[in-house]
N, C-alpha and C. Protein backbone atom coordinates (compact mmCIF):
# COMPACT_ATOMS: atom_id res chain seq x y z
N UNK A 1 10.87 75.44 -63.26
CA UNK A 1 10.86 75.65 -61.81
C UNK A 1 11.56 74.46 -61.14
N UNK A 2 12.42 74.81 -59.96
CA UNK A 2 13.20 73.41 -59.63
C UNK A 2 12.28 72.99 -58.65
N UNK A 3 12.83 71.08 -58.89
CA UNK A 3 11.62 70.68 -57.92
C UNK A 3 12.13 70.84 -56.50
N UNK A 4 11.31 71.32 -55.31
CA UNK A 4 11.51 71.34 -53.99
C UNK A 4 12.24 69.90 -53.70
N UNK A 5 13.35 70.11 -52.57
CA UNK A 5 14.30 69.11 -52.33
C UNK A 5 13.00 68.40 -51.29
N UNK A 6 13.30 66.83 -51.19
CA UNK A 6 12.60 66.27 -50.55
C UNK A 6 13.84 65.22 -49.38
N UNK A 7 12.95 65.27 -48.05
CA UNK A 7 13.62 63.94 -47.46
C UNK A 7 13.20 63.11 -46.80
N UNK A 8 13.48 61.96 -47.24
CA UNK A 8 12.89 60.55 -46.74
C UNK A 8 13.34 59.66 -45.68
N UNK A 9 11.77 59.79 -45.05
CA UNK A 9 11.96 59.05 -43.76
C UNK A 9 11.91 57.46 -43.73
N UNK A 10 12.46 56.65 -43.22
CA UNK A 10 12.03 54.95 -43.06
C UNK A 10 11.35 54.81 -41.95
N UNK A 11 10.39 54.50 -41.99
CA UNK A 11 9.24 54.42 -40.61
C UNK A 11 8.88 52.79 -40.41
N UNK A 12 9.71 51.68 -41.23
CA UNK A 12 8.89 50.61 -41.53
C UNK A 12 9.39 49.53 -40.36
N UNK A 13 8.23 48.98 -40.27
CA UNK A 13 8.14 48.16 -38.74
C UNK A 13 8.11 48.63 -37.63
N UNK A 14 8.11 49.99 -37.84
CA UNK A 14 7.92 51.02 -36.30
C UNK A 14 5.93 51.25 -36.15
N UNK A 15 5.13 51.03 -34.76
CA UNK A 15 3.73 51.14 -35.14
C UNK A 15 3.35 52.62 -34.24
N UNK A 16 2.30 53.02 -34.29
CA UNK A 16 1.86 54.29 -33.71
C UNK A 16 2.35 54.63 -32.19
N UNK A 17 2.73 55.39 -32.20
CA UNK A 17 2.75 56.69 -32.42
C UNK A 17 4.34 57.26 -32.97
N UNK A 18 5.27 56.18 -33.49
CA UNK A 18 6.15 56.51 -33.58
C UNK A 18 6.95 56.94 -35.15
N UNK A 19 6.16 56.56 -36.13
CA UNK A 19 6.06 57.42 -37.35
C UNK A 19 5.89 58.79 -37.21
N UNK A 20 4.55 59.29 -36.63
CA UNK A 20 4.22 60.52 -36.17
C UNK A 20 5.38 61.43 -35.75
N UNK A 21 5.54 60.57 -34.74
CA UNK A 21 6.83 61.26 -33.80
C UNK A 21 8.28 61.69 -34.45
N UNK A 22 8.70 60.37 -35.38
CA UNK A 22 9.80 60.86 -36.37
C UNK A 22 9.81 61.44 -37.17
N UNK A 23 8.29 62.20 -37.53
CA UNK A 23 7.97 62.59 -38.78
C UNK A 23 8.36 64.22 -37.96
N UNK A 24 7.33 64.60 -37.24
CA UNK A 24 7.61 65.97 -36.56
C UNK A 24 9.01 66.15 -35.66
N UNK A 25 9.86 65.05 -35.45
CA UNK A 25 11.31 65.46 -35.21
C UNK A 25 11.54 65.76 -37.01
N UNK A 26 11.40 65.27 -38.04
CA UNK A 26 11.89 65.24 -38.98
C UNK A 26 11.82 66.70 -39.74
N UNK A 27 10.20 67.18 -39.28
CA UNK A 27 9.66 68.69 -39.62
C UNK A 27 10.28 69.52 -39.36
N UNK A 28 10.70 69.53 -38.23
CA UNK A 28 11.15 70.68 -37.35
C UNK A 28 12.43 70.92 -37.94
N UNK A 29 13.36 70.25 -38.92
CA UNK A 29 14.86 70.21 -38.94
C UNK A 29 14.49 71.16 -40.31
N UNK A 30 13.71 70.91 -41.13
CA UNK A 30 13.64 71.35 -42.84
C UNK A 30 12.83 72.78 -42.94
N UNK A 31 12.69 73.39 -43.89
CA UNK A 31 12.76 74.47 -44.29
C UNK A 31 11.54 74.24 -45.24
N UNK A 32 10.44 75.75 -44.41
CA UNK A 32 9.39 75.75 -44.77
C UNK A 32 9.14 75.67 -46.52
N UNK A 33 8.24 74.54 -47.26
CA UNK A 33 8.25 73.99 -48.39
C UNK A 33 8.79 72.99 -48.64
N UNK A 34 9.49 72.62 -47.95
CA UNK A 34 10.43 70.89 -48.28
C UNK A 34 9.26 70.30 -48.00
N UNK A 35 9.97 68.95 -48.70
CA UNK A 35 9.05 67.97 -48.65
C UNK A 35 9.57 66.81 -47.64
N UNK A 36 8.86 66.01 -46.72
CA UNK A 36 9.34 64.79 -46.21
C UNK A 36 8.06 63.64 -46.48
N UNK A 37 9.09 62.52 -47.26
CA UNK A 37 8.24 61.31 -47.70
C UNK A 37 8.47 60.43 -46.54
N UNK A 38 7.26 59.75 -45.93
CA UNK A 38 7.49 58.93 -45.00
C UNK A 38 6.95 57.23 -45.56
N UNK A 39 7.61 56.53 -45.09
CA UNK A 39 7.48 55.05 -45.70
C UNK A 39 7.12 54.17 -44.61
N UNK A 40 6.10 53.87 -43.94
CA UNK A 40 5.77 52.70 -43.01
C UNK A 40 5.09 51.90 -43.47
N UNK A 41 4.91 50.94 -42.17
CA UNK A 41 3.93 50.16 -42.62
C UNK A 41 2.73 49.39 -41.82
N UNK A 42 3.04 50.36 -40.74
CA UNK A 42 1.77 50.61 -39.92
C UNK A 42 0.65 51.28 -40.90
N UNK A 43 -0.67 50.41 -41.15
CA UNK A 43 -2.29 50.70 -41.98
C UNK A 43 -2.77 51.92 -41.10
N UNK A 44 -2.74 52.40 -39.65
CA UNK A 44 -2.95 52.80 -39.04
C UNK A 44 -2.57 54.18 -39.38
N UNK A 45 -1.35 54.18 -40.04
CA UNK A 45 -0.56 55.41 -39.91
C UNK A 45 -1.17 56.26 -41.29
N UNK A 46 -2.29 56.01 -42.30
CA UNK A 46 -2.37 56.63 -43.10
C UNK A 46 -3.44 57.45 -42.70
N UNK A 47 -4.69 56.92 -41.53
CA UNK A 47 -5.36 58.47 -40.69
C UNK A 47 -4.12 58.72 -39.64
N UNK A 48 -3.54 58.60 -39.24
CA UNK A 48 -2.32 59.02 -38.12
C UNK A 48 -1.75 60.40 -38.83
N UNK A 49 -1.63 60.42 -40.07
CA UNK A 49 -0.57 61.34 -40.76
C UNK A 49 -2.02 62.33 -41.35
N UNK A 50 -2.80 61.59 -41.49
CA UNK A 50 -4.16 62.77 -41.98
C UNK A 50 -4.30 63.70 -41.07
N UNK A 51 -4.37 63.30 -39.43
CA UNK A 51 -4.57 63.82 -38.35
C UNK A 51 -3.73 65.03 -37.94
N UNK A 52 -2.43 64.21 -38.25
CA UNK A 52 -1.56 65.36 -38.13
C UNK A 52 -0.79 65.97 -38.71
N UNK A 53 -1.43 65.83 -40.01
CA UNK A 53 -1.31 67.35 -40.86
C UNK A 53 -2.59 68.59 -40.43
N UNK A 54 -3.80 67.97 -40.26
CA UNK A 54 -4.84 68.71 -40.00
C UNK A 54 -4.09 69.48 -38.36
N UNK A 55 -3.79 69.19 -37.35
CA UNK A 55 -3.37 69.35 -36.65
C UNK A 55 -2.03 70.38 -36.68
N UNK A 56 -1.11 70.23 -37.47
CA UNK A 56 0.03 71.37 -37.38
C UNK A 56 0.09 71.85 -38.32
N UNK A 57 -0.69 71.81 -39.48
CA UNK A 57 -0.71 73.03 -40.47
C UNK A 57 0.16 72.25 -42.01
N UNK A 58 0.96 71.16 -41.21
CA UNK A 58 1.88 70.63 -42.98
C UNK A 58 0.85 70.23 -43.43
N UNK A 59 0.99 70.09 -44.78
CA UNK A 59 0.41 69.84 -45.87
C UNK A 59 0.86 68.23 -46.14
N UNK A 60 -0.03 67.50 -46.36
CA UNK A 60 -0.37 66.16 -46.73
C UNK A 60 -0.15 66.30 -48.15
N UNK A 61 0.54 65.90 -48.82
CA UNK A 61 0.47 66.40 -50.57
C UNK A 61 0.00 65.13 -51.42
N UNK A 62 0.59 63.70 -50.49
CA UNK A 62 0.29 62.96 -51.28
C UNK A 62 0.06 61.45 -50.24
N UNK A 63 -1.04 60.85 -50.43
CA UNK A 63 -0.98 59.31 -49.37
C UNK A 63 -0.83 58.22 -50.47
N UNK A 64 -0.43 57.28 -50.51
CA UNK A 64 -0.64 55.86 -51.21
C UNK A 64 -0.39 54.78 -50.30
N UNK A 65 -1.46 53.83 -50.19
CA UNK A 65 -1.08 52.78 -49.25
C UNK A 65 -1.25 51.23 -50.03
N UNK A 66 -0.75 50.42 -50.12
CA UNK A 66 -0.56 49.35 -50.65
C UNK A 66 -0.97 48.15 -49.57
N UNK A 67 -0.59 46.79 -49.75
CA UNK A 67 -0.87 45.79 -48.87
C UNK A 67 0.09 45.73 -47.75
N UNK A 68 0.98 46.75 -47.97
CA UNK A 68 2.03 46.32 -47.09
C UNK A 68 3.02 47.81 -46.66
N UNK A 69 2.95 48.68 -47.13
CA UNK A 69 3.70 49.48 -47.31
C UNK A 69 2.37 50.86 -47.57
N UNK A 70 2.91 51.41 -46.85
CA UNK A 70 1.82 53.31 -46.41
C UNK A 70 3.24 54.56 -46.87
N UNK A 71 2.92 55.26 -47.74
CA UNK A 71 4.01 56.65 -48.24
C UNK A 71 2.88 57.54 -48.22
N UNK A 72 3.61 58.70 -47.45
CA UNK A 72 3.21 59.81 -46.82
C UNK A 72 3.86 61.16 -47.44
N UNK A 73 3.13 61.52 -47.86
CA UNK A 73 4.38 63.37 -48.08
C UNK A 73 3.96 64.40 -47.79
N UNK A 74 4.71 64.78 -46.71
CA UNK A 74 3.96 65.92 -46.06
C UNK A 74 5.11 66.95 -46.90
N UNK A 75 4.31 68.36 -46.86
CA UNK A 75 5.31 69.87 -47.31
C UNK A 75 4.93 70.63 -46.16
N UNK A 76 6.34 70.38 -45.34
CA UNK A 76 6.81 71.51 -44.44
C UNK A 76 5.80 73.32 -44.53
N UNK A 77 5.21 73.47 -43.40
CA UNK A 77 4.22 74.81 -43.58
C UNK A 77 5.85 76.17 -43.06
């Protein structure tokens, strides 16, 4: 099965609400099942992106947050 194309956002040094914001300009462009990986590094932004997946229906597939660095992958609904 091929893997779903993915695209990656740079969110780093940008703080709330503006990951969010580039993430759902970012949604709106891709095709329901893509994937978009988001990379910040706002701590904040790993309930920010919980929120709003619960909120518009994408799918959260995967969080990892480190000391410094938060990756996000939402799949396009």
């Amino acid at each position: 099965m091929p893997t779903p194309s993915y695209r990656e956002l740079d969110t780093r040094g940008l703080n709330c609400p503006l990951p969010i914001l580039k993430a759902k300009k970012a949604l709106a462009d891709m095709a329901s099942g893509e994937l978009l990986r988001v990379v910040s590094t706002d701590p904040g932004s790993m309930r920010d992106f919980q929120a709003f997946a619960r909120q518009t229906g994408n799918e959260l597939v995967e969080q990892t947050g480190g000391t410094s660095e938060f990756v996000h992958v939402l799949r396009r609904r």
